[in-house]
Protein backbone atom coordinates (compact mmCIF):
# COMPACT_ATOMS: atom_id res chain seq x y z
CA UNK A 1 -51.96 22.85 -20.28
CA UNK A 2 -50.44 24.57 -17.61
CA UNK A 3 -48.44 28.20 -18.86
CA UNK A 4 -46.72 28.97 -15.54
CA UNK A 5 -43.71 27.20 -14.93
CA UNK A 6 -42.38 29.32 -12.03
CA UNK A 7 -40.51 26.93 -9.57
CA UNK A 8 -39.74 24.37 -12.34
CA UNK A 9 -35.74 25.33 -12.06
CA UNK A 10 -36.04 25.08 -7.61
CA UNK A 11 -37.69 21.82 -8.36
CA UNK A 12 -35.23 20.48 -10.71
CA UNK A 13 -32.39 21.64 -8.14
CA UNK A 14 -33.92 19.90 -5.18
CA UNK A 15 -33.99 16.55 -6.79
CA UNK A 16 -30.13 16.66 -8.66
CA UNK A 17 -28.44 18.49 -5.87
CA UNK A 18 -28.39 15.24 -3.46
CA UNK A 19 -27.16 13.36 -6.52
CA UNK A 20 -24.36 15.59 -7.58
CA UNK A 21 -23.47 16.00 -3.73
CA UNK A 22 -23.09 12.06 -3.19
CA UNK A 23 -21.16 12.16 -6.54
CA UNK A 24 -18.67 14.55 -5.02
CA UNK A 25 -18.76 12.90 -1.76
CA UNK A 26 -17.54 9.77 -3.58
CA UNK A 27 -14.85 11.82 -5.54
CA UNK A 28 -13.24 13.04 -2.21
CA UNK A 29 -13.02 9.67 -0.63
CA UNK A 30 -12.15 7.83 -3.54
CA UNK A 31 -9.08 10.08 -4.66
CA UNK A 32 -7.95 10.77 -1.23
CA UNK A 33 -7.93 6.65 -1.11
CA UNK A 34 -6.28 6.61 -3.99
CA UNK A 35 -3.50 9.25 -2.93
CA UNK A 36 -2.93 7.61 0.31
CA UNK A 37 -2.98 4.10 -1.45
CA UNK A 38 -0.47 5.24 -3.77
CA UNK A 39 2.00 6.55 -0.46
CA UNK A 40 1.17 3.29 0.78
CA UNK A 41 2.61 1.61 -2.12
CA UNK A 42 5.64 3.91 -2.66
CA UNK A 43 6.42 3.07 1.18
CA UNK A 44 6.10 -0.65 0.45
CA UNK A 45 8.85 -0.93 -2.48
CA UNK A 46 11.41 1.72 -0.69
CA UNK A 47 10.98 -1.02 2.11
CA UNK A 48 11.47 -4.18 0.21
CA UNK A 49 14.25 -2.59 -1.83
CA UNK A 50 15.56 -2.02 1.53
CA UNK A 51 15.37 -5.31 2.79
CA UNK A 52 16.29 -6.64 -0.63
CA UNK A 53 19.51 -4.69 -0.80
CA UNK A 54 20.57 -5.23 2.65
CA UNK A 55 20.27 -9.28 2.12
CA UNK A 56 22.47 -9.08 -0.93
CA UNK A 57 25.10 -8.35 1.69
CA UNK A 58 24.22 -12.17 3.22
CA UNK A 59 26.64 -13.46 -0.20
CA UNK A 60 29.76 -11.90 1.47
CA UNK A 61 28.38 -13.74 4.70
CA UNK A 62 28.03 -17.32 2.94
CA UNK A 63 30.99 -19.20 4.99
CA UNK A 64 29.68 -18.19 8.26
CA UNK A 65 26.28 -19.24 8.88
CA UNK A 66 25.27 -17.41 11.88
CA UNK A 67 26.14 -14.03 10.65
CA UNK A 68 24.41 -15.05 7.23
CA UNK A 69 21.17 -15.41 9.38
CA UNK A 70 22.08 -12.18 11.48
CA UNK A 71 22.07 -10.10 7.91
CA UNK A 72 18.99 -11.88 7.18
CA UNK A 73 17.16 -10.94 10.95
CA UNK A 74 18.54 -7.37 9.55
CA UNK A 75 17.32 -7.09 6.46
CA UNK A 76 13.97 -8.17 7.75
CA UNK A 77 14.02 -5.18 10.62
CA UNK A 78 15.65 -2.39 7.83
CA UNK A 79 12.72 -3.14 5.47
CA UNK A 80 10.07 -2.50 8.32
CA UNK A 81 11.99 0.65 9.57
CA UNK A 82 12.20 1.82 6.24
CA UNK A 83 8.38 1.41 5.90
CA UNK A 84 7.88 3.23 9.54
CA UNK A 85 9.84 6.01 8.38
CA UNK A 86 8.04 6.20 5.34
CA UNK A 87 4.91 6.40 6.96
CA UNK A 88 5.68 8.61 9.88
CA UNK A 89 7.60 11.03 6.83
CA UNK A 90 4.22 11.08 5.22
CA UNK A 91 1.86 11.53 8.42
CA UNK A 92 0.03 8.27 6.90
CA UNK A 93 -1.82 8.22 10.66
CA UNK A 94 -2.37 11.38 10.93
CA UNK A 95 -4.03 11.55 7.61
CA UNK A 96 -6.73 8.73 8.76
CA UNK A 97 -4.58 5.60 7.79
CA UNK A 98 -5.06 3.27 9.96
CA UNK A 99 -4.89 -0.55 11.26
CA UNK A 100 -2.12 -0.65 9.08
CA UNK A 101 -0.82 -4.76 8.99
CA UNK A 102 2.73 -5.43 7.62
CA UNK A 103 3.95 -8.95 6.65
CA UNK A 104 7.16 -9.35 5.36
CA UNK A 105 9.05 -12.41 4.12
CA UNK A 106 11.77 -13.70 2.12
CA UNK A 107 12.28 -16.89 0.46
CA UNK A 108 15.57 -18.24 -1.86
CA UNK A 109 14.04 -20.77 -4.68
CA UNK A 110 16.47 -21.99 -6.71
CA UNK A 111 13.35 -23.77 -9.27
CA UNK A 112 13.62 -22.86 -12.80
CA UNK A 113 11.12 -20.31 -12.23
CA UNK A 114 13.32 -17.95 -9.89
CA UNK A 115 16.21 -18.27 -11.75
CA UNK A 116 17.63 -15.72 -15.01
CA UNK A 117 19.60 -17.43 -18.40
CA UNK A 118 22.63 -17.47 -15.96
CA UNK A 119 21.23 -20.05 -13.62
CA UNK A 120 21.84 -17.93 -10.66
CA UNK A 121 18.99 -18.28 -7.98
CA UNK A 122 17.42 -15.58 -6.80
CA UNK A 123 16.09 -14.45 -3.54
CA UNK A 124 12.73 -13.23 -3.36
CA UNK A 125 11.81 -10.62 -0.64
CA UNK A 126 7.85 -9.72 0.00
CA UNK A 127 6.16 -6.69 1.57
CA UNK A 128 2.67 -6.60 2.22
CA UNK A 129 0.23 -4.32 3.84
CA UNK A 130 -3.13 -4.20 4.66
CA UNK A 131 -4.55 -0.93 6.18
CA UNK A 132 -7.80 0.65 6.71
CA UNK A 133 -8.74 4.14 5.50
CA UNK A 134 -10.80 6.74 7.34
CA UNK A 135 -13.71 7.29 4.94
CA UNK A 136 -15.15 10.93 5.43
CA UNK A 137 -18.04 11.16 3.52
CA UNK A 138 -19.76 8.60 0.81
CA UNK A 139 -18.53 5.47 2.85
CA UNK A 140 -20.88 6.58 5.82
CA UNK A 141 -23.94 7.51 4.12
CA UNK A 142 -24.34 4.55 1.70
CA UNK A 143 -22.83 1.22 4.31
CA UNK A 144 -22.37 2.65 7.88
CA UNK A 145 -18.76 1.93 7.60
CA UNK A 146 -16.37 4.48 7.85
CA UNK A 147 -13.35 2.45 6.93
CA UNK A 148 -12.22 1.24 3.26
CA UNK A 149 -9.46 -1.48 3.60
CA UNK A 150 -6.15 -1.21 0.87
CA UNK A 151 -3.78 -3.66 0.38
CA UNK A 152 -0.50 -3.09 -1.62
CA UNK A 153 2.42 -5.55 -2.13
CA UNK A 154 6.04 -5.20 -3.18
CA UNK A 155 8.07 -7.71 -3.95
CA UNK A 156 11.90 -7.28 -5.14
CA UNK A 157 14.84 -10.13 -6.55
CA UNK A 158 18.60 -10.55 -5.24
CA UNK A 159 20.50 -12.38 -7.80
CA UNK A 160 22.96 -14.73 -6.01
CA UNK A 161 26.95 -14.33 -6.83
């Protein structure tokens, strides 16, 4: 049996220190996802409740069609300024967000499934984004990719008069 176990703790700390690194690589990417994720999201409902609330304006527009559809055509471009502002407020771009896709949509359903106890239809207004996030560390070394793709939705009701 061998006495001398000189070394033993350099030995030990050459095989775990590449784990624990790659662990810590993963914890930066990972919560800075998450952060920027989460700002993604927050700018996704201010923007739908912006559309949302702008539409509920199209009720006072009901007799005339054409300016009904104009409040629509705004609510649509206030939700997607509301979003750009958002994301310009919170340097989203500079902060390695990126690619970042925006659908948004609105649809009035007046099924049993869109409706509340007071039979009043509802309008439903959508906000989804996709966007890719620059990966600095544990994306690179495990896939080659340096991008991990969110996606966050929002969608918000206007109750009909």
């Amino acid at each position: 049996m061998i006495k001398d176990d000189r070394g033993f703790v350099t030995v030990i700390t050459a095989i775990t220190l590449p784990v624990m690194l790659l662990f810590a690589a993963f914890a930066l990417d990972f919560g800075r996802a998450f952060i920027l994720k989460h700002e993604l999201q927050s700018a996704a409902d201010a923007a739908a409740l912006a559309g949302a609330s702008q539409a509920a304006l199209r009720s006072e527009y009901e007799t005339w069609e054409v300016q009904a559809g104009i409040v629509e055509e705004w609510a649509g471009w206030l939700a997607e300024y509301v979003f750009n502002k958002n994301a310009a407020d919170n340097r989203l771009q500079e902060r390695g967000v990126e690619n970042i896709t925006v659908l948004y949509s609105h649809a009035t359903n007046n099924s049993s499934d869109y409706t509340d106890p007071g039979d009043h239809p509802k309008t439903m207004y959508y906000f989804s984004i996709q966007a890719d996030i620059e990966s600095v560390f544990a994306r690179p070394l495990l896939t080659g990719s340096s991008k991990l793709t969110v996606n966050v939705e929002a969608v918000s009701q206007v109750r009909e008069r």
